[in-house]
C-alpha atoms as a PDB file:
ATOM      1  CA  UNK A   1      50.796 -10.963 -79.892  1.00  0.00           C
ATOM      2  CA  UNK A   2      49.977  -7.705 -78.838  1.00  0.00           C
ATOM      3  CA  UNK A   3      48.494  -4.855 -81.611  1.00  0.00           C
ATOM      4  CA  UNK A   4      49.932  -1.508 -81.688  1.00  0.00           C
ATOM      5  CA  UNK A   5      46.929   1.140 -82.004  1.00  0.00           C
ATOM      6  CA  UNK A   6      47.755   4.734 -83.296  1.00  0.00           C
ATOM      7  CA  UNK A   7      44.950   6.869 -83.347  1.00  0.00           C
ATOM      8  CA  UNK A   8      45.420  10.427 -85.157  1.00  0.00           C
ATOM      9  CA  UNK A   9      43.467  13.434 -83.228  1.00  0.00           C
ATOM     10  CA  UNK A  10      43.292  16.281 -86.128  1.00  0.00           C
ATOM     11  CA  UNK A  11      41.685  19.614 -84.391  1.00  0.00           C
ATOM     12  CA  UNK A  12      39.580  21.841 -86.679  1.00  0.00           C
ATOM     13  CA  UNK A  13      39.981  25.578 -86.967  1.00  0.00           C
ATOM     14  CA  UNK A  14      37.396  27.101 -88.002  1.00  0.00           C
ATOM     15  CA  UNK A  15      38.439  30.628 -89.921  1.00  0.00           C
ATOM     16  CA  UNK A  16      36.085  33.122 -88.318  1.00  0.00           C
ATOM     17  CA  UNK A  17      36.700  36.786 -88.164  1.00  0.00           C
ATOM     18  CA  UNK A  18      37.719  38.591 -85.268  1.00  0.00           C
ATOM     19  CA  UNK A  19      34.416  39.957 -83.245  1.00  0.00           C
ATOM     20  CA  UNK A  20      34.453  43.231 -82.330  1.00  0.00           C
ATOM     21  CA  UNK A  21      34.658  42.424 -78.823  1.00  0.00           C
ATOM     22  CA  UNK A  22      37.751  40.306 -79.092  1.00  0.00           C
ATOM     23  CA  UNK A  23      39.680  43.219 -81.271  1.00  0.00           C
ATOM     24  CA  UNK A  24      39.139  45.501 -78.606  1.00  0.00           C
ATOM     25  CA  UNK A  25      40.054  43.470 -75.719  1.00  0.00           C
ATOM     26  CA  UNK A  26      43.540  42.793 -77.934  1.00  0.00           C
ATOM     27  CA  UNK A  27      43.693  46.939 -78.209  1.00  0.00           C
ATOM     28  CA  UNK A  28      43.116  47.186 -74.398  1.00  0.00           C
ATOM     29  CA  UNK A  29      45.612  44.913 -73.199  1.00  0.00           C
ATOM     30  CA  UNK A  30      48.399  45.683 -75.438  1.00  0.00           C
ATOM     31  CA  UNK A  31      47.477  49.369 -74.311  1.00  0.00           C
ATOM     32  CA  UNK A  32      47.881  48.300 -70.645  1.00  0.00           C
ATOM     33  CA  UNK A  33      50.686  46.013 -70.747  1.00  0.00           C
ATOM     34  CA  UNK A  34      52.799  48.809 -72.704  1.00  0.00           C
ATOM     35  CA  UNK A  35      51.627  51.143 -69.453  1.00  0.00           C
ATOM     36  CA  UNK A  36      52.375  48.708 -67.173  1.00  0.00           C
ATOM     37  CA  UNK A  37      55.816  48.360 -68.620  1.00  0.00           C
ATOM     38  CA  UNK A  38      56.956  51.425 -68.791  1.00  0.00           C
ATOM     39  CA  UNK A  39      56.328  52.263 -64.998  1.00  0.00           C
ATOM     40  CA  UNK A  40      57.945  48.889 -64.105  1.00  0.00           C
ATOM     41  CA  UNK A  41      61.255  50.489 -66.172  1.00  0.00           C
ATOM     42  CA  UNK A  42      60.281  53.549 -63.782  1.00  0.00           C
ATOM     43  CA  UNK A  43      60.590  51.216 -61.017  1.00  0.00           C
ATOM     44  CA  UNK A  44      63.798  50.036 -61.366  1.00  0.00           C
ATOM     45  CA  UNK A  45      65.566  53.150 -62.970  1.00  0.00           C
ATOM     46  CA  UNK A  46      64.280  55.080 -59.658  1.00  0.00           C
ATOM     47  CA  UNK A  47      65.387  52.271 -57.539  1.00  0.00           C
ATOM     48  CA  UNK A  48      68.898  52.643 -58.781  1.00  0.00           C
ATOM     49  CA  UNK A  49      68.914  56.193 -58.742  1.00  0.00           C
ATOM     50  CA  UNK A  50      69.076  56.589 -62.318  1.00  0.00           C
ATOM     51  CA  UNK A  51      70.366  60.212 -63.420  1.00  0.00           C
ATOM     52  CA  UNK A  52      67.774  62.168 -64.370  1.00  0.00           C
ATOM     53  CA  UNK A  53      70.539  63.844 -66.886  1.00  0.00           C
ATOM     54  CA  UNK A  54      70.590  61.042 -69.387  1.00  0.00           C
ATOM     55  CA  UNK A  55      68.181  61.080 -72.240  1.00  0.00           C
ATOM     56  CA  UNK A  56      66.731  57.426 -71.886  1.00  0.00           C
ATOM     57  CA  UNK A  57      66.110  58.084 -67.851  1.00  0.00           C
ATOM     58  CA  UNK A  58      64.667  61.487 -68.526  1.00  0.00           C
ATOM     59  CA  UNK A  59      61.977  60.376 -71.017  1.00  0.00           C
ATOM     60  CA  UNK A  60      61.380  57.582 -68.926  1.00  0.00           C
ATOM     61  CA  UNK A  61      60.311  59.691 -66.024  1.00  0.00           C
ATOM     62  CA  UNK A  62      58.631  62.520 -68.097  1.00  0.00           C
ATOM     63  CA  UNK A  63      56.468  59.887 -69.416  1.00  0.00           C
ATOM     64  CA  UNK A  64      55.556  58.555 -66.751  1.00  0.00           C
ATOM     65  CA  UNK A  65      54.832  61.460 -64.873  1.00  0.00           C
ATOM     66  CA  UNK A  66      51.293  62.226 -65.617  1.00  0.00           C
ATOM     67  CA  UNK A  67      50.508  58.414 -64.635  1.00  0.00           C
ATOM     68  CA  UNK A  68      52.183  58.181 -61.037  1.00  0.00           C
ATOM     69  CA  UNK A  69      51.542  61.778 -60.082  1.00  0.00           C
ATOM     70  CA  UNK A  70      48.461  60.736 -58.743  1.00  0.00           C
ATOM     71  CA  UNK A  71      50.048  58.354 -56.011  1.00  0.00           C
ATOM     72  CA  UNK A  72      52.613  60.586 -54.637  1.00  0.00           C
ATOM     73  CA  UNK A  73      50.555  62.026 -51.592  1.00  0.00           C
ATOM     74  CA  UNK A  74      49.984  58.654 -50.424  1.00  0.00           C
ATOM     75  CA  UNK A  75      53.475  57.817 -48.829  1.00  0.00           C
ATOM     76  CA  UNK A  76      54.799  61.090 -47.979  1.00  0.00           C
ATOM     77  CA  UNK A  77      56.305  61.664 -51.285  1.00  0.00           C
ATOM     78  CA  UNK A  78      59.594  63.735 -51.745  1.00  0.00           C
ATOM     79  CA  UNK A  79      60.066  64.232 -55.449  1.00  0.00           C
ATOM     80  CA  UNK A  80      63.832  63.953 -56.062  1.00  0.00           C
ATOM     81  CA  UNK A  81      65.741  62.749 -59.171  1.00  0.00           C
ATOM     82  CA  UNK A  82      68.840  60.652 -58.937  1.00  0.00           C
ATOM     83  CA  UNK A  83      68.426  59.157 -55.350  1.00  0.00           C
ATOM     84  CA  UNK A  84      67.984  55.709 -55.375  1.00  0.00           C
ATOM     85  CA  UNK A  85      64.319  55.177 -53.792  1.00  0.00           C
ATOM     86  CA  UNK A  86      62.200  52.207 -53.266  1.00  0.00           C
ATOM     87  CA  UNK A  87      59.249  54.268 -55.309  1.00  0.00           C
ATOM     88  CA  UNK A  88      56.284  52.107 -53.571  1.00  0.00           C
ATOM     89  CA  UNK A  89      54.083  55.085 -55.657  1.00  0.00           C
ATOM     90  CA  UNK A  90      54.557  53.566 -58.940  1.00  0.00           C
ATOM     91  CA  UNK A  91      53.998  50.070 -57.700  1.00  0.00           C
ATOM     92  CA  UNK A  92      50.726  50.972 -56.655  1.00  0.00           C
ATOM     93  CA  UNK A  93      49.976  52.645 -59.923  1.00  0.00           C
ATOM     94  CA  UNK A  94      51.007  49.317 -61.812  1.00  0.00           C
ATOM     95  CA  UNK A  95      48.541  47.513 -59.577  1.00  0.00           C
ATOM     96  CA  UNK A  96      45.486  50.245 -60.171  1.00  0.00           C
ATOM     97  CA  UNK A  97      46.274  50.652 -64.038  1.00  0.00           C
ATOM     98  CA  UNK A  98      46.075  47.200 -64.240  1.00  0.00           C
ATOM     99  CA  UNK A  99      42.565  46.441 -62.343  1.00  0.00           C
ATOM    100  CA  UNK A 100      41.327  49.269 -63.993  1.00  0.00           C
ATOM    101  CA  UNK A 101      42.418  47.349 -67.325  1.00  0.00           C
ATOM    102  CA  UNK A 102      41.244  44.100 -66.067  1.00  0.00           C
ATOM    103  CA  UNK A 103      37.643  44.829 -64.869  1.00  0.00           C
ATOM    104  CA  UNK A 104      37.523  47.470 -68.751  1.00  0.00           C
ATOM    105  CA  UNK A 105      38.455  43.834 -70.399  1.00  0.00           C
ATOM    106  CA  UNK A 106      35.661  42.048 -68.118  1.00  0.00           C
ATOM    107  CA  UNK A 107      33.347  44.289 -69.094  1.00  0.00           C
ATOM    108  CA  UNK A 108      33.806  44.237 -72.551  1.00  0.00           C
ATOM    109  CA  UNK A 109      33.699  40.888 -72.351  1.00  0.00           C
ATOM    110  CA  UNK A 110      30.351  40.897 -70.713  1.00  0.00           C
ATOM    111  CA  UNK A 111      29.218  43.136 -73.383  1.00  0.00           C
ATOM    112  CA  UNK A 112      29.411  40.713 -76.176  1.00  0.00           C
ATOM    113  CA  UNK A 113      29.312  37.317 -74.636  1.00  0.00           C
ATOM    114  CA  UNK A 114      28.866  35.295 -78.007  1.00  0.00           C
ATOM    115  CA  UNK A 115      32.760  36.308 -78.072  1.00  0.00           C
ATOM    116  CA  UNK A 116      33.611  33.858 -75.099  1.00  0.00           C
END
């Protein structure tokens, strides 16, 4: 005869409060991720040679101007709207914007570590 055994495992939650630390690692990444994802939509609207002329393309790349601007010297850069272009300038800025906003989250991490 052979005995069935059910155990039950119940996990506690404990309701603490948010730490500061924890907050503004939340407030950080959503910040990067919402960075990161609108140069990816650069990305692919300037590797199909989007039209600059339409509204959603146009606020797409005046937005993201400011943040890949940087990178354009480093490729021999020839700014031109409409052409479709493998745009290896914003895929380097997605990689530095988010390191930068990796090693920010590490060390605000390190800053409180009662948060870990």
């Amino acid at each position: 005869m052979s005995q069935v055994i059910q155990s039950e495992v119940v996990g506690e939650t404990a309701d603490v409060a948010p730490t500061q630390s924890s907050v503004s690692e939340r407030v950080l990444s959503i910040i990067v991720g919402f960075v990161v994802s609108i140069l990816a939509i650069r990305f692919v609207l300037t590797l199909l040679g989007a039209n600059r002329n339409n509204g959603f393309a146009d606020l797409i790349y005046s937005a993201t101007y400011p943040l890949v601007a940087p990178f354009f010297g480093l490729f021999g850069y020839k700014f031109e709207y409409g052409v479709a272009r493998f745009e290896i300038e914003t895929l380097v800025a997605i990689a530095v914007y988010a390191l930068i906003g990796y090693g920010i989250g590490r060390l605000l991490a390190l800053r409180h570590p009662e948060a870990a």
